[in-house]
C-alpha atoms as a PDB file:
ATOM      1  CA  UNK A   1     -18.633 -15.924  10.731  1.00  0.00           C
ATOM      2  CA  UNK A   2     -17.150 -15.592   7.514  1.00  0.00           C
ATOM      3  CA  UNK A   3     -15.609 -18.969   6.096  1.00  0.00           C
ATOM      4  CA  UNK A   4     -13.788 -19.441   3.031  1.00  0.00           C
ATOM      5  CA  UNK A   5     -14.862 -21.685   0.239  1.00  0.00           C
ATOM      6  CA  UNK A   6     -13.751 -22.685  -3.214  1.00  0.00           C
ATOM      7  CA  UNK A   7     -16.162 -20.077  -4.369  1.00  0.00           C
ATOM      8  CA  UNK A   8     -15.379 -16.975  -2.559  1.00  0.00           C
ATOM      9  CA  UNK A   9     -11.768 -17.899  -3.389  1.00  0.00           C
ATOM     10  CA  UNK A  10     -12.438 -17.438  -6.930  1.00  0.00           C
ATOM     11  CA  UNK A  11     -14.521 -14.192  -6.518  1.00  0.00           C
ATOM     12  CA  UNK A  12     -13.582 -11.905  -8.943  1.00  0.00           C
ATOM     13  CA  UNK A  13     -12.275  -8.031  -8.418  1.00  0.00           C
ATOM     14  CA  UNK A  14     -15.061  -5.617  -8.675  1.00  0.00           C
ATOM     15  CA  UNK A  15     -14.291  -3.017 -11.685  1.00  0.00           C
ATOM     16  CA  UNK A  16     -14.028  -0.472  -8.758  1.00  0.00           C
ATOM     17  CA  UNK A  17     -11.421  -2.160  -7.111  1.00  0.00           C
ATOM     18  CA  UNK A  18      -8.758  -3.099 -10.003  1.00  0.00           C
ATOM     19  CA  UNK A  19      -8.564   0.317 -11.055  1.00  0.00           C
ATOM     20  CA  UNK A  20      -8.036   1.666  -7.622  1.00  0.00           C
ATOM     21  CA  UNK A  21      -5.384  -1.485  -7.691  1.00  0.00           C
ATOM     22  CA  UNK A  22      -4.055  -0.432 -10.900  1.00  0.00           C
ATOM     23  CA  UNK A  23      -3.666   3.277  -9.637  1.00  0.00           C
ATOM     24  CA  UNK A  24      -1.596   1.487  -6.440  1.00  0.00           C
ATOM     25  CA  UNK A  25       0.657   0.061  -8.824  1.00  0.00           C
ATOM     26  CA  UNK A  26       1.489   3.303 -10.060  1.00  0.00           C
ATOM     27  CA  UNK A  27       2.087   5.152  -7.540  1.00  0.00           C
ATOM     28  CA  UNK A  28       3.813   2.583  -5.860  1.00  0.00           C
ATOM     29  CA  UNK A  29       6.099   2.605  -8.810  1.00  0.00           C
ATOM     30  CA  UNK A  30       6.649   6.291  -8.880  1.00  0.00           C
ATOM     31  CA  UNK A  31       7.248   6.211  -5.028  1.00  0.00           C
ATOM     32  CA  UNK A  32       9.954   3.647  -4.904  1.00  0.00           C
ATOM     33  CA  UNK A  33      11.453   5.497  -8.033  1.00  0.00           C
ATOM     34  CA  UNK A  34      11.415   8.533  -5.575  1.00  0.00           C
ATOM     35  CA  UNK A  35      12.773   6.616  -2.339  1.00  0.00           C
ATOM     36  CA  UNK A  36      15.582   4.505  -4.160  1.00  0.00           C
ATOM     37  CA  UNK A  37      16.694   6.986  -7.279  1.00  0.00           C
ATOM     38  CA  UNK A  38      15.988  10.211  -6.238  1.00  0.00           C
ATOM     39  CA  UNK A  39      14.831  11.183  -2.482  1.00  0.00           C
ATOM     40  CA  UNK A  40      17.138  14.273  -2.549  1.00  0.00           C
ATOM     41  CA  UNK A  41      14.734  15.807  -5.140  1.00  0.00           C
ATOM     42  CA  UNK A  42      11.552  15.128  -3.154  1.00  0.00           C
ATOM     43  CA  UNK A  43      12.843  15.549   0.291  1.00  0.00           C
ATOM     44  CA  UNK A  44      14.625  18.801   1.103  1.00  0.00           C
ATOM     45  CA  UNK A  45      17.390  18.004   3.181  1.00  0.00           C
ATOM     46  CA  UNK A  46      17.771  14.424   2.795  1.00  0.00           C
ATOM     47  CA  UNK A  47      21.254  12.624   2.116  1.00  0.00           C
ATOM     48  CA  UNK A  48      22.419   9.769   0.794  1.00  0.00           C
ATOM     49  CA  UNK A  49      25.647  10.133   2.755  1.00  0.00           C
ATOM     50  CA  UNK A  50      25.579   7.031   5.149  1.00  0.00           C
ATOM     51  CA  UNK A  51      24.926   3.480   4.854  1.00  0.00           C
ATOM     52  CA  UNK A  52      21.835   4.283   7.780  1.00  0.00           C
ATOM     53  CA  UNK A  53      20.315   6.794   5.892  1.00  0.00           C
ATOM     54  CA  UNK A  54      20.931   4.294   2.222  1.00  0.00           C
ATOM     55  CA  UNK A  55      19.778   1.703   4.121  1.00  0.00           C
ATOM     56  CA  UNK A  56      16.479   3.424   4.976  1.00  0.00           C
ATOM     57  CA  UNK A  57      15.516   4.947   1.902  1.00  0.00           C
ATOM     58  CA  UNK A  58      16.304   1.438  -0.268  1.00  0.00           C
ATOM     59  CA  UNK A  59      14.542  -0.617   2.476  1.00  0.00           C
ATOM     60  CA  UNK A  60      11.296   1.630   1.972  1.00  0.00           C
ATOM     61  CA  UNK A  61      11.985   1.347  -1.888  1.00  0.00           C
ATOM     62  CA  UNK A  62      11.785  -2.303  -1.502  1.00  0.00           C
ATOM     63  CA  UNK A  63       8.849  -2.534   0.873  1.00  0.00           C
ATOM     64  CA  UNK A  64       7.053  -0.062  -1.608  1.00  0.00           C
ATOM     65  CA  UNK A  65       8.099  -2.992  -4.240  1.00  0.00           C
ATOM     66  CA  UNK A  66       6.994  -5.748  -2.850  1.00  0.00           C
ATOM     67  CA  UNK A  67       3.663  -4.643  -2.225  1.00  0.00           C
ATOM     68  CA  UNK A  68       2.936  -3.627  -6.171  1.00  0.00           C
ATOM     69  CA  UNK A  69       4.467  -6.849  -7.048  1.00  0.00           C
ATOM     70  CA  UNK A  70       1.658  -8.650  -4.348  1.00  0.00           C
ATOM     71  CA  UNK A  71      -1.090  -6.251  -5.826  1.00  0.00           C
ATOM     72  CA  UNK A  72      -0.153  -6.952  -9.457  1.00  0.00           C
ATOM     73  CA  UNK A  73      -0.502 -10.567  -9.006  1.00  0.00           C
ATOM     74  CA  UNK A  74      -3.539 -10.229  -7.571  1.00  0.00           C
ATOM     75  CA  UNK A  75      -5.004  -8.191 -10.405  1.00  0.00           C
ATOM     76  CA  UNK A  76      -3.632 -10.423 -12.901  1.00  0.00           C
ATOM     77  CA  UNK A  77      -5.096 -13.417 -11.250  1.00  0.00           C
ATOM     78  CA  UNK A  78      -8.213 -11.316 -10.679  1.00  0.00           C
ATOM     79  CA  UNK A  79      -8.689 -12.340  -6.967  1.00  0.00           C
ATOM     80  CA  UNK A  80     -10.929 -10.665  -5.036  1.00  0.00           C
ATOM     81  CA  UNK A  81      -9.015 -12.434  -1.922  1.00  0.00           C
ATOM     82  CA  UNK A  82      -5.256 -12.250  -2.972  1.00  0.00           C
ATOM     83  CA  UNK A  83      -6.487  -7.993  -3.360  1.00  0.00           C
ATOM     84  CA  UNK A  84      -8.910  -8.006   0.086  1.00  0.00           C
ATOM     85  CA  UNK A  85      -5.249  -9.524   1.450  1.00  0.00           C
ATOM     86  CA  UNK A  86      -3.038  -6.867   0.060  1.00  0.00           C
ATOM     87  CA  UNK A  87      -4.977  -3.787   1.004  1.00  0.00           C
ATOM     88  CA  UNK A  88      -5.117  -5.374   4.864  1.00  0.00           C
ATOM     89  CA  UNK A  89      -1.482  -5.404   5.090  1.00  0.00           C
ATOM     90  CA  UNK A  90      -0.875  -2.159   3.496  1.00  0.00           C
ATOM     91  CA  UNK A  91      -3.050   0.196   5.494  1.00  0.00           C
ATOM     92  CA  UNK A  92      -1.368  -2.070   8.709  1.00  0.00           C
ATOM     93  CA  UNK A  93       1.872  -0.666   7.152  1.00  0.00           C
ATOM     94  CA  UNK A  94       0.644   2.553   6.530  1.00  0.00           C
ATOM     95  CA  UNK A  95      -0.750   2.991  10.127  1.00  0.00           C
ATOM     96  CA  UNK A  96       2.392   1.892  11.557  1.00  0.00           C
ATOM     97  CA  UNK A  97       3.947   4.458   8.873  1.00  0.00           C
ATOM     98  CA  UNK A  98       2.279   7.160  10.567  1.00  0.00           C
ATOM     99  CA  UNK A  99       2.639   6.166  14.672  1.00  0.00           C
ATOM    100  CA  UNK A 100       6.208   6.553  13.475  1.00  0.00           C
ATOM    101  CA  UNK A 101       5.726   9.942  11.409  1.00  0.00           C
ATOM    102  CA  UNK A 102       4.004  11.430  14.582  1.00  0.00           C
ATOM    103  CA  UNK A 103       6.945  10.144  17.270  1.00  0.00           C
ATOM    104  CA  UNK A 104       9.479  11.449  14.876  1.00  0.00           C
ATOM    105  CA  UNK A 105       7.704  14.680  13.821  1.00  0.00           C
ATOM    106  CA  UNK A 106       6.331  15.503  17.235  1.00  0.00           C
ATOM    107  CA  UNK A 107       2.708  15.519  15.782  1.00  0.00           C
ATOM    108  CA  UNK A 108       0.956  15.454  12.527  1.00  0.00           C
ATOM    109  CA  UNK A 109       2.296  17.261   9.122  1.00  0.00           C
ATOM    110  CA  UNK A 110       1.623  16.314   5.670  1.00  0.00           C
ATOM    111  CA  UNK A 111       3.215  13.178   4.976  1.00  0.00           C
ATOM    112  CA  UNK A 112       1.548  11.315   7.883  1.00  0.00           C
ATOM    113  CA  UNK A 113      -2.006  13.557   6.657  1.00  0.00           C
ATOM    114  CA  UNK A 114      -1.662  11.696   3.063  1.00  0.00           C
ATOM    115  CA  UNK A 115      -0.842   8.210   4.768  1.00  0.00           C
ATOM    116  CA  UNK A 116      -4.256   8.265   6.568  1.00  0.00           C
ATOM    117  CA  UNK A 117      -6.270   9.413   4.175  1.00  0.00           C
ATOM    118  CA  UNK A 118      -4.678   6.688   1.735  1.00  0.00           C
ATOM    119  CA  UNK A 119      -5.281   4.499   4.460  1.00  0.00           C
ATOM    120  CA  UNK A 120      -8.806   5.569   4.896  1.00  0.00           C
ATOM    121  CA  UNK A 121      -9.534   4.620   1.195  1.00  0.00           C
ATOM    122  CA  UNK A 122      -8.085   1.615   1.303  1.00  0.00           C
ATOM    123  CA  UNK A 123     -10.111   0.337   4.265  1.00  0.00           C
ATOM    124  CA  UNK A 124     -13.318   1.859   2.427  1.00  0.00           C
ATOM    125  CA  UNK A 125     -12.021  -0.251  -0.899  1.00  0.00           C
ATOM    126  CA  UNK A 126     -11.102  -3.455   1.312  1.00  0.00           C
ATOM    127  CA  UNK A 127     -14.538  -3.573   2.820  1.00  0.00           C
ATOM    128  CA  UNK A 128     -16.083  -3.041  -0.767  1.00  0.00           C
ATOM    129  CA  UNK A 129     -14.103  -6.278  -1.514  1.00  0.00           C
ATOM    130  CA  UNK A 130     -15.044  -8.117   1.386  1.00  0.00           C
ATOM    131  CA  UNK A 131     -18.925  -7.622   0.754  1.00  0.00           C
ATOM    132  CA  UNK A 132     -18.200  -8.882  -2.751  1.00  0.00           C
ATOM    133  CA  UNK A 133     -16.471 -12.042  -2.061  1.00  0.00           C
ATOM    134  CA  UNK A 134     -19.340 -12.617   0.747  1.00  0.00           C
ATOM    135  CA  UNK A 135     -21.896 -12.489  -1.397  1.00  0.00           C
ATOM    136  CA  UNK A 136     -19.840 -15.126  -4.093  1.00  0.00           C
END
């Protein structure tokens, strides 16, 4: 079973994985620019008429937020953990992001396409961490 010590703890982020990190941190920038400042432009359709659809957009904006703020401490504290940690609870988020894209969209289209394969890289990434801090 995998247990964690003082030493694993400490293990630092592989070169691979900050700059993967680093490129999460700017998209998620760029993406809760797009959800909170502008979603008109990347969104045909979309309004900012009602506090529902407000609420939406800025909640997402936040979410996006939070979870560059979680993966920029991590790469500033260069844990191989805090980032193993971060990754796990986005692709949850992302899966969940897409079970709701299909119900909504009544199947796959492009947005739900991207989320998986962003997904996908981030599981491929988190297990690249976890065999590094394993063999701290």
């Amino acid at each position: 079973m995998f247990s964690l010590s003082t030493a694993t703890l400490s293990a630092p982020i592989p070169t691979r994985a900050k700059v993967f990190g680093w490129l999460l941190v700017l998209a998620g920038i760029f993406f809760a620019y797009v959800y909170m400042v502008t979603p008109g432009a990347f969104f045909p359709g979309v309004t900012v008429d009602t506090f529902a659809e407000r609420f939406g957009l800025y909640s997402t904006g936040v979410r996006i937020l939070g979870s560059v703020v979680g993966i920029v401490i991590a790469l500033l504290l260069n844990s191989a953990v805090l980032l193993a940690l971060m990754l796990a609870t986005r692709i949850f988020i992302e899966l969940g992001d897409v079970v709701v894209g299909l119900i909504l969209n009544g199947g796959p289209d492009a947005n739900t396409a991207t989320l998986l394969a962003l997904a996908t890289v981030e599981v491929y990434m988190l297990l690249h961490l976890v065999r590094r801090i394993r063999q701290a």
